[in-house]
Protein backbone atom coordinates (compact mmCIF):
# COMPACT_ATOMS: atom_id res chain seq x y z
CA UNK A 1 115.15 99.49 108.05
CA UNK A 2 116.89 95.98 106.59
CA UNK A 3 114.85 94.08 108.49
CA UNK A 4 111.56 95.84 108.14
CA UNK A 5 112.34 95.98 104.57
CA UNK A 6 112.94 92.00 103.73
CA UNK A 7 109.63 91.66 106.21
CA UNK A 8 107.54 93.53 103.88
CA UNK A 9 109.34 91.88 100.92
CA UNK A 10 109.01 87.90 102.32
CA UNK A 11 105.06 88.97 103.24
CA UNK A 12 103.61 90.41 100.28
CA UNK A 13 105.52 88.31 97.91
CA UNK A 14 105.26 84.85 99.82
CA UNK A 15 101.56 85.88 100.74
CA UNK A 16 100.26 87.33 97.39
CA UNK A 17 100.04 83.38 95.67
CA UNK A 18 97.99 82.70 99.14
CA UNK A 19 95.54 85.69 98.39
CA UNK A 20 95.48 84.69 94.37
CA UNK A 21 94.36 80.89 95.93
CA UNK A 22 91.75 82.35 97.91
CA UNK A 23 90.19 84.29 94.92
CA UNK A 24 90.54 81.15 92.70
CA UNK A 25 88.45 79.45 95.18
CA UNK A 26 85.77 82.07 96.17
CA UNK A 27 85.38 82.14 91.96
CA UNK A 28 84.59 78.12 92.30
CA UNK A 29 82.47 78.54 95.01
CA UNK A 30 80.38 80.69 93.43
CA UNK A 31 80.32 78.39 90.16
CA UNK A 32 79.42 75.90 92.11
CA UNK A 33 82.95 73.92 91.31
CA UNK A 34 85.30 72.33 93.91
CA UNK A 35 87.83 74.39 92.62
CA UNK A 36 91.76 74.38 92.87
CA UNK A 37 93.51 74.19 96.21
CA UNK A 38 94.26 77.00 97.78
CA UNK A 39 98.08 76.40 97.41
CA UNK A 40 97.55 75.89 93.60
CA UNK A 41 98.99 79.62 92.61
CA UNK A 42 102.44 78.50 94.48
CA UNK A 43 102.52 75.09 92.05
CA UNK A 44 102.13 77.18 88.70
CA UNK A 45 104.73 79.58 89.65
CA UNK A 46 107.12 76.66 90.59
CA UNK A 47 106.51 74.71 87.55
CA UNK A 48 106.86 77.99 85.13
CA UNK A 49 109.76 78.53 86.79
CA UNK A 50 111.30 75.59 86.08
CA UNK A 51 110.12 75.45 82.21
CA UNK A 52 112.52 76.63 79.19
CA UNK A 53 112.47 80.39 78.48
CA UNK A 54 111.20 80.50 75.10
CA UNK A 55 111.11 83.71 72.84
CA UNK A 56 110.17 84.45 69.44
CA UNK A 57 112.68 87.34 68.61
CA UNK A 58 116.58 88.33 70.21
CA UNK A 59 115.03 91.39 71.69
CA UNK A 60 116.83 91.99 75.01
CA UNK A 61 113.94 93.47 76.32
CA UNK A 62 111.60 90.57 75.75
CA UNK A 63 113.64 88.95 78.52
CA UNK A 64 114.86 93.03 80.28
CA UNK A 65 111.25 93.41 81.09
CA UNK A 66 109.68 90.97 83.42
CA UNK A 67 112.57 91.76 85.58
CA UNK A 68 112.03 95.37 85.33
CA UNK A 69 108.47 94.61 86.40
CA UNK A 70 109.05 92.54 89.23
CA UNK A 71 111.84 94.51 90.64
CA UNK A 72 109.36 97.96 90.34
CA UNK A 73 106.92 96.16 91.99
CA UNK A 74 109.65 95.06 94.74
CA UNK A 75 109.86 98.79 95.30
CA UNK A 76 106.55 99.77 95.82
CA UNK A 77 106.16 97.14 98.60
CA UNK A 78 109.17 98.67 100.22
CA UNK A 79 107.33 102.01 100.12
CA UNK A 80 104.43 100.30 101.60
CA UNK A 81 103.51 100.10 105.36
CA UNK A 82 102.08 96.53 106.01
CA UNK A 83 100.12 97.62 109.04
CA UNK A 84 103.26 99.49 110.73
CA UNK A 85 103.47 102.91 111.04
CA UNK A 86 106.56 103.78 108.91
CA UNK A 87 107.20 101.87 105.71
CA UNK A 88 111.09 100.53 105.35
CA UNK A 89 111.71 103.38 102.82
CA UNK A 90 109.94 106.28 104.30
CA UNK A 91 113.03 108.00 104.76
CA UNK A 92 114.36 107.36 101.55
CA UNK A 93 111.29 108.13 99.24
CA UNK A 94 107.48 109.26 99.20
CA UNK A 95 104.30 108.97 97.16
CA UNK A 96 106.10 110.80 94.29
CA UNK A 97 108.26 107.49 94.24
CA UNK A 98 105.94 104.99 94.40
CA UNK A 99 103.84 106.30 91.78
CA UNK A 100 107.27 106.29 89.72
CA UNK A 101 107.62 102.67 90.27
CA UNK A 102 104.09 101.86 89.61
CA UNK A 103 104.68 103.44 86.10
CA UNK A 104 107.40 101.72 85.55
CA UNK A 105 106.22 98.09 86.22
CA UNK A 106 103.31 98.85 83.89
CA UNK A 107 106.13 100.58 80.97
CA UNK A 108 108.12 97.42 81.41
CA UNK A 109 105.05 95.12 80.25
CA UNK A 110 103.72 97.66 77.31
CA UNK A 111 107.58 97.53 76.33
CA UNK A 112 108.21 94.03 76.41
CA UNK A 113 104.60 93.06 74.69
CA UNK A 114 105.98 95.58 71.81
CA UNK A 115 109.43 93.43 71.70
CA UNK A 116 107.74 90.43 70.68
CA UNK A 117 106.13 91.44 67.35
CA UNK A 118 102.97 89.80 68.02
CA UNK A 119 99.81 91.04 66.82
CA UNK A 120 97.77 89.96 69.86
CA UNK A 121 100.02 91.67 71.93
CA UNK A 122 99.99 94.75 70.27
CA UNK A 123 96.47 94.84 70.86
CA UNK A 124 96.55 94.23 74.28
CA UNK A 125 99.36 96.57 75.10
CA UNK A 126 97.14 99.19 73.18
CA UNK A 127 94.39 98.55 75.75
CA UNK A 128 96.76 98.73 78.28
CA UNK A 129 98.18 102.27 77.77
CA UNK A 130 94.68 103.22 77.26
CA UNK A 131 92.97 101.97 80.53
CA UNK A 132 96.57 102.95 82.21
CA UNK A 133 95.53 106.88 81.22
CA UNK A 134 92.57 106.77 83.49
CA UNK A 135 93.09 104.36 86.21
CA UNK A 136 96.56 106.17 87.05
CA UNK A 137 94.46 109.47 87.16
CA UNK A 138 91.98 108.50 89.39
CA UNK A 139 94.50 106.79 91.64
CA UNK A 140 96.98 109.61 92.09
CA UNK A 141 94.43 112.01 92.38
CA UNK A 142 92.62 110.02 95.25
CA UNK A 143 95.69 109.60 96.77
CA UNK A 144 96.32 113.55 96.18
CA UNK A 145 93.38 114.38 98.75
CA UNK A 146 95.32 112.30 101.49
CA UNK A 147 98.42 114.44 100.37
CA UNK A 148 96.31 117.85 100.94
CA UNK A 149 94.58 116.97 103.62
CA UNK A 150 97.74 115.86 105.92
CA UNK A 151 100.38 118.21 104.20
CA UNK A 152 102.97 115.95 103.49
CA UNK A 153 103.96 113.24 100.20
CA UNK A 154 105.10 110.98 103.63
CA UNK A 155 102.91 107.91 103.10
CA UNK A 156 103.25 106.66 107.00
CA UNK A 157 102.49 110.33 107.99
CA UNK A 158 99.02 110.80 105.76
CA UNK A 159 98.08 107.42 107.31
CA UNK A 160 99.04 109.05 110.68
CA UNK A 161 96.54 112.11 109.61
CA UNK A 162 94.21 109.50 108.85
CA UNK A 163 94.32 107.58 112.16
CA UNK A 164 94.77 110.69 114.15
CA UNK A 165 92.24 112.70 112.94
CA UNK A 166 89.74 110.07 111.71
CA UNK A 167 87.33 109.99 108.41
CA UNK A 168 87.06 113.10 106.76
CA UNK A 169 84.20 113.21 103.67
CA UNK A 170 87.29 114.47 101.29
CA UNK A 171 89.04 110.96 102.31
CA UNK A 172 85.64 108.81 102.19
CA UNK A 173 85.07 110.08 98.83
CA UNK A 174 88.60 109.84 97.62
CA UNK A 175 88.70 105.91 98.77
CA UNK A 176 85.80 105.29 96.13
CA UNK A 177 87.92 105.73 93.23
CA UNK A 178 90.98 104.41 95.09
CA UNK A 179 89.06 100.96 95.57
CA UNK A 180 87.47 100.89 92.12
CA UNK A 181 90.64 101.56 90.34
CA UNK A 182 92.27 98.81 92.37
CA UNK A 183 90.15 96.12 89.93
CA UNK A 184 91.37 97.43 86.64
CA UNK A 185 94.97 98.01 88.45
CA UNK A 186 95.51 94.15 88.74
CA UNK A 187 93.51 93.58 85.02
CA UNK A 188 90.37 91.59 87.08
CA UNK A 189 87.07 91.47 85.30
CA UNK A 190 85.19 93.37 84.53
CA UNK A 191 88.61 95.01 83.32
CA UNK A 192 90.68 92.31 82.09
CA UNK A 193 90.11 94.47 78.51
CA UNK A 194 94.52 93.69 78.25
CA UNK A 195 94.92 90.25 78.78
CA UNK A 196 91.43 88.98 77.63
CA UNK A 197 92.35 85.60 77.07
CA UNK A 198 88.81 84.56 75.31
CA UNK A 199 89.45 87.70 73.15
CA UNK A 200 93.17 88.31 72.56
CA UNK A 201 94.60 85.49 74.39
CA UNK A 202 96.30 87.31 76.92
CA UNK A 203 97.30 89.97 75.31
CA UNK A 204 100.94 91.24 76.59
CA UNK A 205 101.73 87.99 77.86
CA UNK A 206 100.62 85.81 74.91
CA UNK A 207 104.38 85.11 73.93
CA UNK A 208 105.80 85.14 77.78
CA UNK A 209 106.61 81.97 79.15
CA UNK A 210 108.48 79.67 81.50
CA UNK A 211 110.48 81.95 84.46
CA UNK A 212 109.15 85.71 82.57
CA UNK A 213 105.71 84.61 82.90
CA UNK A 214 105.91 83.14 86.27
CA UNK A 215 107.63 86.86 87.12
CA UNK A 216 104.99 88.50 85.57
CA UNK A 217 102.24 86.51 87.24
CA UNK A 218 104.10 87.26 90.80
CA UNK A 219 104.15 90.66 90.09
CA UNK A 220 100.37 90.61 89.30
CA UNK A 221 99.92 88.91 92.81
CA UNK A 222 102.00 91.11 94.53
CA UNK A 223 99.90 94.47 93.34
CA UNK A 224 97.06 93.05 94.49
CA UNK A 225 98.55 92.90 98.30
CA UNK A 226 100.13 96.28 97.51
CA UNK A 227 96.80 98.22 96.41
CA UNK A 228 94.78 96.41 99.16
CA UNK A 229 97.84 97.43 101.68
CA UNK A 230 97.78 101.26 100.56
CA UNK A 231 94.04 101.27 100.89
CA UNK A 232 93.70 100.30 104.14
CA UNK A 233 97.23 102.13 105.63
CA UNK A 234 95.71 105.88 103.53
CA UNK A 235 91.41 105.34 103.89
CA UNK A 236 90.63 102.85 106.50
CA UNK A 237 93.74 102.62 108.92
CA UNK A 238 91.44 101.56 111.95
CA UNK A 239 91.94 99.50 114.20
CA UNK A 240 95.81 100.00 115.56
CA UNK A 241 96.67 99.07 118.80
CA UNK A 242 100.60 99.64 118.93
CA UNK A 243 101.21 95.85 119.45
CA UNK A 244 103.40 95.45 116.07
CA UNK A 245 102.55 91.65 115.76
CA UNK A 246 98.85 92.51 116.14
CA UNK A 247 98.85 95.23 113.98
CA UNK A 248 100.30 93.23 110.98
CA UNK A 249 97.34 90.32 112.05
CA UNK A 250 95.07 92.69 111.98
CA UNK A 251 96.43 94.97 108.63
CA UNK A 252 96.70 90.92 106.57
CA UNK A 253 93.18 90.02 107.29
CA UNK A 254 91.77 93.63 105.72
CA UNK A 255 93.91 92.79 103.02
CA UNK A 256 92.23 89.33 102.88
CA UNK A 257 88.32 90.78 102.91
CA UNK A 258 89.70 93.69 99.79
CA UNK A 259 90.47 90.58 97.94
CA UNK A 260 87.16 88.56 98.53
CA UNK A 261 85.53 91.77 97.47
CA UNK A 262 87.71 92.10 94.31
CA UNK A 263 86.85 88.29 93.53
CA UNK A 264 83.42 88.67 94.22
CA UNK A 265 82.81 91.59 91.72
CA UNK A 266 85.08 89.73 89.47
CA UNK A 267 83.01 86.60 89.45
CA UNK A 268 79.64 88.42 89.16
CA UNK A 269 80.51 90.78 86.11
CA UNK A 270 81.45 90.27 82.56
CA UNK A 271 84.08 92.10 80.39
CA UNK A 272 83.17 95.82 79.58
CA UNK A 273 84.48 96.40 76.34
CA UNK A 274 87.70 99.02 76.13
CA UNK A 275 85.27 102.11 75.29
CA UNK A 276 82.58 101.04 78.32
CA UNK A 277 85.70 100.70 80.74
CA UNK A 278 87.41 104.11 79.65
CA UNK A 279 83.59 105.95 80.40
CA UNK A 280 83.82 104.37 83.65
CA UNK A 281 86.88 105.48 84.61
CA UNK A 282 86.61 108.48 83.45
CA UNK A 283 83.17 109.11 85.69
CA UNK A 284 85.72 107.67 88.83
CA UNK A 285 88.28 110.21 88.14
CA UNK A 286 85.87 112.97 87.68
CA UNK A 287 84.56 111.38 91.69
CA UNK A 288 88.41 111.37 93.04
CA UNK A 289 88.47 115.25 91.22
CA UNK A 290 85.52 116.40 94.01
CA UNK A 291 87.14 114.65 96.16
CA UNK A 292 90.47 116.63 96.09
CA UNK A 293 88.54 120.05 95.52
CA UNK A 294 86.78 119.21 99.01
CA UNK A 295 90.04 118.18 100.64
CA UNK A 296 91.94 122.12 99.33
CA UNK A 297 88.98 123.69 101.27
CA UNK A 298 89.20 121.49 104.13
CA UNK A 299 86.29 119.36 104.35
């Protein structure tokens, strides 16, 4: 379980600046631009790490919270199968858990954007909570059909239904939402309403810096593995061979084409405004709500 656990932990979170460099570039492509290298996400964390923690007020939790966010974050992965078939903390916790730790790394940025005082951040943690309402519904409901259908909060044993039992139209349904909510999870246009830095100028973050923003950033990374990783493991768990090396390949490079599809609508779409995105999500949650009535009477 140690050892499965620090894999998880040294392959999301050594992997997720690699996956952020790919989107970077698949955004210049598009532009037509050269673009950053691919490596470029591991420089900025590096350098912010290194920089001078600056903050505007003594607020403990101005400096409580990025931790808080990172280490939630760190907890979800370890609830996470990366393309195995038991996740290191299956014994220990289930999706109950996760979706615990999930609300918490969001809590700890709305809490440390209201420590700072600033206007811009009150804004954009206003947003947040707002947007939060609705994309957490829509995920834990889609991820509620998966719990009905297989009859257990296991994560590594609704996968198993999954793989076992193949697509059922409750789960293809219930992976629409999932995916769509996946955008706004890791605040990607067209639903980076929070940290719109044209707009608000970031937002929650505007008076983060140095090591808290590069811990934030990581964490923002990281979620983007993590969401792509629970996709794949609860909707679309095909192929699995058995070979453990080979299923980890194989489980990285769906991870890889979730995040050129996340780029890709994020490069092609501008920012909704707060009211358009809440509509939105609101019509996805009422799709993952079908989606859980077909799943109770066992379509």
């Amino acid at each position: 379980m140690i050892l499965l656990g620090i894999a998880n932990i040294v392959l999301v979170f050594l992997l997720a600046p690699l996956y952020e460099g790919v989107l970077r570039k698949v955004r210049a492509l598009v532009h037509s631009r050269m673009g950053p290298p691919i490596w470029q996400p591991y420089l900025d964390i590096l350098k912010l790490l290194g920089k001078e923690d600056l903050r505007v007020s003594d607020n403990p939790m101005i400096g409580l919270a990025p931790l808080v966010c990172f280490a939630s974050v760190m907890m979800v992965c370890l609830l996470t199968p990366l393309g195995t078939v038991i996740s290191p903390l299956a014994g220990e916790g289930d999706l109950i858990l996760l979706i615990a730790f999930i609300t918490l790394a969001t809590f700890a940025i709305i809490i440390g954007a209201a420590a700072t005082g600033s206007a811009y951040a009150y804004v954009g943690l206003n947003r947040k909570m707002m947007l939060y309402l609705v994309l957490e519904s829509s995920v834990v409901i889609s991820l509620l059909t998966g719990v009905v259908r297989s009859g257990s909060f296991n994560i590594p044993a609704i996968a198993a239904w999954t793989l076992s039992n193949g697509p059922a139209f409750s789960m293809i349904l219930a992976a629409i939402p999932f995916f769509l909510a996946i955008q706004g999870q890791v605040c990607r246009l067209p639903f980076d309403i929070a940290e719109a830095d044209q707009e608000i100028m970031e937002g929650p973050f505007i008076e983060a810096s140095g090591p808290r923003l590069a811990l934030f950033k990581w964490s923002f990374y990281a979620k983007l593995v993590i969401y792509a990783s629970l996709f794949m493991d609860i909707f679309v768990p095909w192929p699995h061979t058995g070979i453990l090396p080979l299923d980890v390949l194989v489980h990285l490079v769906k991870i890889l084409v979730v995040v050129l599809v996340v780029g890709l609508i994020e490069v092609v779409n501008p920012r909704l405004r707060i009211d358009q995105a809440l509509k939105f999500y609101a019509g996805v949650t009422l799709v993952a709500l079908v989606a859980l009535a077909y799943a109770v009477i066992g379509v």
